[in-house]
C-alpha atoms as a PDB file:
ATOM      1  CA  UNK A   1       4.179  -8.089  -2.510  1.00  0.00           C
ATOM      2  CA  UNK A   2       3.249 -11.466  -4.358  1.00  0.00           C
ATOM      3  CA  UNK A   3      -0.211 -13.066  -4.073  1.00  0.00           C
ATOM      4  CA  UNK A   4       1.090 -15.581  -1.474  1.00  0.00           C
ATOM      5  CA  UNK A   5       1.317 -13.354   1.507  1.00  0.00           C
ATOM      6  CA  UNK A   6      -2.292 -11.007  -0.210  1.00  0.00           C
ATOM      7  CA  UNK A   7      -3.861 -14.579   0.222  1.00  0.00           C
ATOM      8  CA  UNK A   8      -2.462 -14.712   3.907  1.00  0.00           C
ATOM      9  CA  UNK A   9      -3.370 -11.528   4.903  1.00  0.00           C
ATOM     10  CA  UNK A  10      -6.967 -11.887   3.882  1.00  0.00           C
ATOM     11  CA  UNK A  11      -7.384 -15.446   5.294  1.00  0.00           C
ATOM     12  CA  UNK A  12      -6.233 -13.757   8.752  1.00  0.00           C
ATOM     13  CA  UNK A  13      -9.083 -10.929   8.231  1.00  0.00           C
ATOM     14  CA  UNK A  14     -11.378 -13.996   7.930  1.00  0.00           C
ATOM     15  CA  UNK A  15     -10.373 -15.627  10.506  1.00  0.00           C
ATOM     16  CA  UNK A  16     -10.479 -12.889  12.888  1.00  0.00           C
ATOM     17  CA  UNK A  17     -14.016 -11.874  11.842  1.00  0.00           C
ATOM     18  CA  UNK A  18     -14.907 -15.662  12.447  1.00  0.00           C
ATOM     19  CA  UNK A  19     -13.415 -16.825  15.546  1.00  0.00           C
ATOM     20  CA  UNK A  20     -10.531 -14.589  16.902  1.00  0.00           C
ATOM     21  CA  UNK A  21      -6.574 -15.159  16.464  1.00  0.00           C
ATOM     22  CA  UNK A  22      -4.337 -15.950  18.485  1.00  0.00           C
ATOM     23  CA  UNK A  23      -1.718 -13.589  19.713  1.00  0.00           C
ATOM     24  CA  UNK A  24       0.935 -15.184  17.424  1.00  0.00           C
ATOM     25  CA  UNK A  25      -1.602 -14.653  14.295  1.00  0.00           C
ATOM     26  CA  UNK A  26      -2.305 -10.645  15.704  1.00  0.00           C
ATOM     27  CA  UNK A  27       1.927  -9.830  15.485  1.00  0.00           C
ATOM     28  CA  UNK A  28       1.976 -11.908  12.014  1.00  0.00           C
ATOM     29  CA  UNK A  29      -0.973 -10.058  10.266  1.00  0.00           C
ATOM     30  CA  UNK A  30       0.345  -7.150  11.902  1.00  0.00           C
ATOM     31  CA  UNK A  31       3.808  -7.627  10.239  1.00  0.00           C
ATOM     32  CA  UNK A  32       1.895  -8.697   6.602  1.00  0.00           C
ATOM     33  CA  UNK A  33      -0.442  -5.392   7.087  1.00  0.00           C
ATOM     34  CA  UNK A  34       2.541  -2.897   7.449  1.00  0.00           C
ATOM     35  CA  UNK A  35       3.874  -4.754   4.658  1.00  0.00           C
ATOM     36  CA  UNK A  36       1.226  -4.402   2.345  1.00  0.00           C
ATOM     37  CA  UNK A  37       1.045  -0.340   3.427  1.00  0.00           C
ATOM     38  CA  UNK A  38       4.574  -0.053   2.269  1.00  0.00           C
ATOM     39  CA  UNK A  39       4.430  -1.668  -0.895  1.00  0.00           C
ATOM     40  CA  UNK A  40       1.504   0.413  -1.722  1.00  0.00           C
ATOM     41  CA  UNK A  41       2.793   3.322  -0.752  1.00  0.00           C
ATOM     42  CA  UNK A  42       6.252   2.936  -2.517  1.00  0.00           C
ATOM     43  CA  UNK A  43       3.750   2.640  -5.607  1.00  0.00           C
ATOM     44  CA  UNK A  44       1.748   5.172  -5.034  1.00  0.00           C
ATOM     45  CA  UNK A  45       5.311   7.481  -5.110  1.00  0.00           C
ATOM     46  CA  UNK A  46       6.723   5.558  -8.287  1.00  0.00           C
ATOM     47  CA  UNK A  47       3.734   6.552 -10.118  1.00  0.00           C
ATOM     48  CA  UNK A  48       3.336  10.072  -8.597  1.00  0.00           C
ATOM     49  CA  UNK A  49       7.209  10.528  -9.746  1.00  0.00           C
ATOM     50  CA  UNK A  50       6.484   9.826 -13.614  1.00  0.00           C
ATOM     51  CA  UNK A  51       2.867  11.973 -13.281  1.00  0.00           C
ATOM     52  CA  UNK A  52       3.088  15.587 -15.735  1.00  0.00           C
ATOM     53  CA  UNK A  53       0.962  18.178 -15.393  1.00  0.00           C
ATOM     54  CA  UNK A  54       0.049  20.147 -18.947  1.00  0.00           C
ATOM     55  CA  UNK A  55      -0.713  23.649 -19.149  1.00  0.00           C
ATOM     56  CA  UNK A  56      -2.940  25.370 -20.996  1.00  0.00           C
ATOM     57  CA  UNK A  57       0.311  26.209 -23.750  1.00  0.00           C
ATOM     58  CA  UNK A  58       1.022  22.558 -23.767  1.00  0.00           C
ATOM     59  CA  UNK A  59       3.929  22.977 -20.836  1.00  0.00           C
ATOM     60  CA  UNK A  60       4.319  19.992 -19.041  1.00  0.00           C
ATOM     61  CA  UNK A  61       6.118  20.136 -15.729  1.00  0.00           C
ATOM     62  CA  UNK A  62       6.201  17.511 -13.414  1.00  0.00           C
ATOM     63  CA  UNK A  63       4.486  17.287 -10.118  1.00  0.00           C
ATOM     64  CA  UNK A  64       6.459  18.954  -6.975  1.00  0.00           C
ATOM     65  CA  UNK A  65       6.423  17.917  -3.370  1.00  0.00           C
ATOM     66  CA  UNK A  66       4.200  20.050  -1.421  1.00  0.00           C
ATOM     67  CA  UNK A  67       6.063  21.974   0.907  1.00  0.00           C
ATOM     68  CA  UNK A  68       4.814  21.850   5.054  1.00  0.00           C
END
């Protein structure tokens, strides 16, 4: 997510703490927010996929899903 649409999304929150949006702002910082989640999230997994654990033997293994 580049700085650009960041910028936007906080400039929205400022707005709305200020004096309201309008519905047409709501649906675009909606849109920008779920954005935002999804980049961070993909992150969040990129790193968690290149995270080792090391044993006490000097094993590492990497990190499994947890199962439900």
């Amino acid at each position: 997510m580049d700085k650009a649409k960041i910028d936007r999304i906080n400039q929205l929150a400022r707005k709305a703490k200020a004096e309201g949006l309008t519905p047409e702002e709501h649906a675009e910082r909606s849109m920008l927010r779920n954005e935002y989640l999804a980049a961070v999230r993909l992150n969040l997994q990129a790193q968690l996929d290149n995270t080792y654990l090391v044993d006490a033997q000097g094993h590492k293994r990497k990190l499994q899903k947890k199962k439900p």
